[in-house]
Protein backbone atom coordinates (compact mmCIF):
# COMPACT_ATOMS: atom_id res chain seq x y z
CA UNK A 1 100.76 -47.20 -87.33
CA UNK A 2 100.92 -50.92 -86.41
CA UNK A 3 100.55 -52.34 -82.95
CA UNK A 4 103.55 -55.69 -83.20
CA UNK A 5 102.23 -58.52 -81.39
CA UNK A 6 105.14 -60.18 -79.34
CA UNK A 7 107.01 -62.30 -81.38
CA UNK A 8 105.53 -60.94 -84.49
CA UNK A 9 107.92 -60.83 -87.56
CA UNK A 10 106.98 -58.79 -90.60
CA UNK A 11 108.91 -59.75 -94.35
CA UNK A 12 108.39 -57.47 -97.48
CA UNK A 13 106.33 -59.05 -100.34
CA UNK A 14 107.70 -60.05 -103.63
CA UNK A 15 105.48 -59.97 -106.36
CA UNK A 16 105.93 -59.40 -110.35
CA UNK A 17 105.36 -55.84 -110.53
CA UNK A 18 105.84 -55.05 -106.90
CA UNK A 19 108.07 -52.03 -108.27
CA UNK A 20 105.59 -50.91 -109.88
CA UNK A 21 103.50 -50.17 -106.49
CA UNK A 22 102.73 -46.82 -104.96
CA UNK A 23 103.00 -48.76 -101.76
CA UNK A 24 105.34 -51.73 -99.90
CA UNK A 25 103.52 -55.08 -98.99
CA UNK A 26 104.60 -56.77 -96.21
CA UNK A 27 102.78 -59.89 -94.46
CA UNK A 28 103.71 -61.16 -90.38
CA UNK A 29 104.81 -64.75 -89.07
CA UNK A 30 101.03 -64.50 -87.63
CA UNK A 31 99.27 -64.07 -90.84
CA UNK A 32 98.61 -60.11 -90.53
CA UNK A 33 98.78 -58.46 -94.27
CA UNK A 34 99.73 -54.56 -94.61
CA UNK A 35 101.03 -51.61 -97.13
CA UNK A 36 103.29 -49.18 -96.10
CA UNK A 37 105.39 -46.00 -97.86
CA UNK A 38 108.99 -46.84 -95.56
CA UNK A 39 108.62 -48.37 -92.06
CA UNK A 40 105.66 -50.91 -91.66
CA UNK A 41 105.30 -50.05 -87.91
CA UNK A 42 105.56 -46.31 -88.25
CA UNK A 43 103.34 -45.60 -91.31
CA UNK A 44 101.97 -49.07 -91.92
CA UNK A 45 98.22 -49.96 -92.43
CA UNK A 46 96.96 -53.10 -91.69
CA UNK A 47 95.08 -54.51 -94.81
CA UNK A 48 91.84 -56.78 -94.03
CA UNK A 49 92.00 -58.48 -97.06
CA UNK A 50 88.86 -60.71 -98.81
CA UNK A 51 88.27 -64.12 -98.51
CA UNK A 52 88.40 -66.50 -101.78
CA UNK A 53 87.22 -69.94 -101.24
CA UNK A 54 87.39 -69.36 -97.30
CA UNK A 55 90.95 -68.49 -97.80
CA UNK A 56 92.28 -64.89 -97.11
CA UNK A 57 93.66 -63.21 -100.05
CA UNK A 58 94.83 -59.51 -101.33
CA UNK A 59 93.55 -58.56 -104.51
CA UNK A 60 96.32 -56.46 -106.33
CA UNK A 61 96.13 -54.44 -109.66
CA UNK A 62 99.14 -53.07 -111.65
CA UNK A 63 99.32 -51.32 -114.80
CA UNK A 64 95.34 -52.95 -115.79
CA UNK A 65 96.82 -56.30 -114.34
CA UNK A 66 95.49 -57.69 -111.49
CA UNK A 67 96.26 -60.79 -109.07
CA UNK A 68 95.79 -62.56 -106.03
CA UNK A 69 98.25 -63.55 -103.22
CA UNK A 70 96.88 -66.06 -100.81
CA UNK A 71 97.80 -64.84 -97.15
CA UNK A 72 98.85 -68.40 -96.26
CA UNK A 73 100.84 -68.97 -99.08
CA UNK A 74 102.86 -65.42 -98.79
CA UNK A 75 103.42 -66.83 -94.85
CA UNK A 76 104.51 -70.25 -95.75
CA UNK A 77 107.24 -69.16 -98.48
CA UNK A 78 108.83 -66.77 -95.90
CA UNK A 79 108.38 -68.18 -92.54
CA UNK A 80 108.16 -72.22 -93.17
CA UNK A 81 110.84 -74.27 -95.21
CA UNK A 82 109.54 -77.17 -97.36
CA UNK A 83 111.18 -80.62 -96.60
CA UNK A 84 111.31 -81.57 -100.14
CA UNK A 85 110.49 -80.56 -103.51
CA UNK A 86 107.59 -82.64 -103.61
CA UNK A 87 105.83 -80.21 -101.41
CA UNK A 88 103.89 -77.42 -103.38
CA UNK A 89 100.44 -77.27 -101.62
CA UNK A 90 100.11 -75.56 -98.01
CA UNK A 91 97.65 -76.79 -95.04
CA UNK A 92 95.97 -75.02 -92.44
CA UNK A 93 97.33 -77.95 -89.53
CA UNK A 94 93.63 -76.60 -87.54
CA UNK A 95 91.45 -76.74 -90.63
CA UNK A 96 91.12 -72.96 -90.22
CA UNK A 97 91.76 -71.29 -93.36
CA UNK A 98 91.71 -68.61 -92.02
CA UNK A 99 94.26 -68.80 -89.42
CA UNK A 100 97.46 -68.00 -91.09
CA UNK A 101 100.01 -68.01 -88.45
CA UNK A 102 103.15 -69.63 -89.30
CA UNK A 103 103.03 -72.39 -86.84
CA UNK A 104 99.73 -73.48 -87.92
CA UNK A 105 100.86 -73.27 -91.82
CA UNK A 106 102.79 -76.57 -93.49
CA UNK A 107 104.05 -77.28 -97.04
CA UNK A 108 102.76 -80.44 -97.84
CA UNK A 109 102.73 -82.96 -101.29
CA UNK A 110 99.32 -83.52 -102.81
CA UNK A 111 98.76 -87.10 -100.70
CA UNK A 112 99.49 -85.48 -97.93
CA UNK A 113 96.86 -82.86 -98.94
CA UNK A 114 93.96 -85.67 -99.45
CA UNK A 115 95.05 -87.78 -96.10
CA UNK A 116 94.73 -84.10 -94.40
CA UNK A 117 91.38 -83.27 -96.07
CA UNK A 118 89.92 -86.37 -94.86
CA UNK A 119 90.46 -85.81 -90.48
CA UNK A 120 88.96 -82.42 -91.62
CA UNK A 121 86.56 -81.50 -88.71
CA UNK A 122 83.86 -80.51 -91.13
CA UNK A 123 84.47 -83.61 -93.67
CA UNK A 124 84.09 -85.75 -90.51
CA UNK A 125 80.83 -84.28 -89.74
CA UNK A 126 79.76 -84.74 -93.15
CA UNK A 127 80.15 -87.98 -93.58
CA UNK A 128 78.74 -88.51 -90.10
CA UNK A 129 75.56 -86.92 -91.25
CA UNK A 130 75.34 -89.12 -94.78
CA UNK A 131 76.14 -92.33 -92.93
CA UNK A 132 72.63 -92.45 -90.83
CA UNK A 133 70.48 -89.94 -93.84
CA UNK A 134 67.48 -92.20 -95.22
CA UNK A 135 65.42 -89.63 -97.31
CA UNK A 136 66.04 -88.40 -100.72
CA UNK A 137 68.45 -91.66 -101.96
CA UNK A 138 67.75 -93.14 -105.05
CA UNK A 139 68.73 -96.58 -103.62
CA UNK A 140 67.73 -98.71 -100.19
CA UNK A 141 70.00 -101.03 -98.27
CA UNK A 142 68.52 -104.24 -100.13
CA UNK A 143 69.86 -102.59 -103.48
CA UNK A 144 73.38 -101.86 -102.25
CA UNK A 145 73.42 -105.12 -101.22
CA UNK A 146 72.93 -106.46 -104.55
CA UNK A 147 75.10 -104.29 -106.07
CA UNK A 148 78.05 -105.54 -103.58
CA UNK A 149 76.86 -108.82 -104.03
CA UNK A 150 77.47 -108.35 -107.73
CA UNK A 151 80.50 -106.24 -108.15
CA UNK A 152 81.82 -108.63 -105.31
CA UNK A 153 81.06 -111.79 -107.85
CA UNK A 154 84.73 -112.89 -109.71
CA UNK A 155 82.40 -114.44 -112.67
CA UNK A 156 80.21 -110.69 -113.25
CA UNK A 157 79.39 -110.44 -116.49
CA UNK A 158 78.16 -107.55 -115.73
CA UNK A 159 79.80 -104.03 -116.35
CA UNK A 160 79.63 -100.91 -114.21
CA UNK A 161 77.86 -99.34 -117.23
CA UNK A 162 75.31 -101.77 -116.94
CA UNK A 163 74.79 -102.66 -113.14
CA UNK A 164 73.90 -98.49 -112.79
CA UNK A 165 71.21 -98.77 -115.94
CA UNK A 166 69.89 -101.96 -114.32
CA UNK A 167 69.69 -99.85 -110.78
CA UNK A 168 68.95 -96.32 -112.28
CA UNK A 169 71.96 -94.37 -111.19
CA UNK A 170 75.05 -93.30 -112.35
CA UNK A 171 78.02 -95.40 -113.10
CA UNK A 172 79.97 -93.21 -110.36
CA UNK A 173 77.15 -94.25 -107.37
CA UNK A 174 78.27 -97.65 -108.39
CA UNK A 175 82.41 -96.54 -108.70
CA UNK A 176 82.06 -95.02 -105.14
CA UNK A 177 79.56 -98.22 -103.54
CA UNK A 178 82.55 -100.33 -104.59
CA UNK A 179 85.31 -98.24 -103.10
CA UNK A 180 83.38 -97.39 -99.97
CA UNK A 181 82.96 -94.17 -100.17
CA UNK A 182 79.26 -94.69 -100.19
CA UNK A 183 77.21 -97.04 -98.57
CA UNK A 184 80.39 -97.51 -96.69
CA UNK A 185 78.40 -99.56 -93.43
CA UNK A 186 76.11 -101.54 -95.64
């Protein structure tokens, strides 16, 4: 038996092979996952689930097949509506993958994926921490300024290949000095 939180809704899961089940799947407008024989409050049990990549999922096998439905997903094709057709990927709006309530779930198109990535709390504090880190860098401020100083230069002869070998790193420390992405404040 399943306790309904208030405002709860509960939708049956649709699945290839979901026939094929001894039991019903059903998932709630606030994430919750459960199998049930006829009445998901009356006989229901609530399913915890496993987490994949910090998201929830339900690992389901029928007839030797098996797959995996991501709670969040399941919640944001029946509870949330997607704008345009453009929108395939699904966001936690909290950063919480693992809060799967409907209001906090939004279809979203792969730049608005990124742009969401990057105000991630835990991105943030990230790059926080690699802004101000001095030990265990294969270059020094003087370096990266040289390298700006070069890439910056409209006469370089120089290629990306070659400024790395010159510096001993790889051509993508030098792709990602350019773009800012490191060595950002230098």
């Amino acid at each position: 038996m399943i306790k309904k939180f208030k405002d709860e809704i509960w939708k049956p899961i649709r699945f290839n092979g979901w026939k094929l089940m001894r039991n019903n799947y059903a998932i709630s407008s606030h994430g919750r996952a459960a199998s049930y024989k006829e009445d998901i409050l009356a006989d229901g049990k609530l399913l915890a689930g496993s987490l994949t990549a910090g998201y929830k999922t339900l690992n389901l096998h029928i007839e030797g097949k098996s797959g995996t439905l991501y709670f969040h997903r399941e919640v944001a094709k029946l509870f949330n509506k997607k704008a345009s057709r453009n929108e395939k990927f699904v966001i936690h709006l909290n950063h919480i993958k693992t809060d799967n309530r409907s209001k906090n779930l939004k279809w979203a198109s792969q730049k608005e994926v990124i742009e969401h990535q990057q105000k991630s709390p835990v991105k943030l504090a990230y790059k926080k921490i690699q802004s101000t880190r001095t030990k265990g860098l294969k270059l020094n401020a003087t370096q990266v300024k040289q390298i700006k100083t070069i890439l910056d230069n409209p006469r370089r002869r120089l290629t990306h290949k070659q400024i790395a070998d010159k510096f001993k790193v790889s051509q993508m420390t030098i792709y990602r000095i350019k773009s800012g992405e490191s060595w950002g404040k230098v």
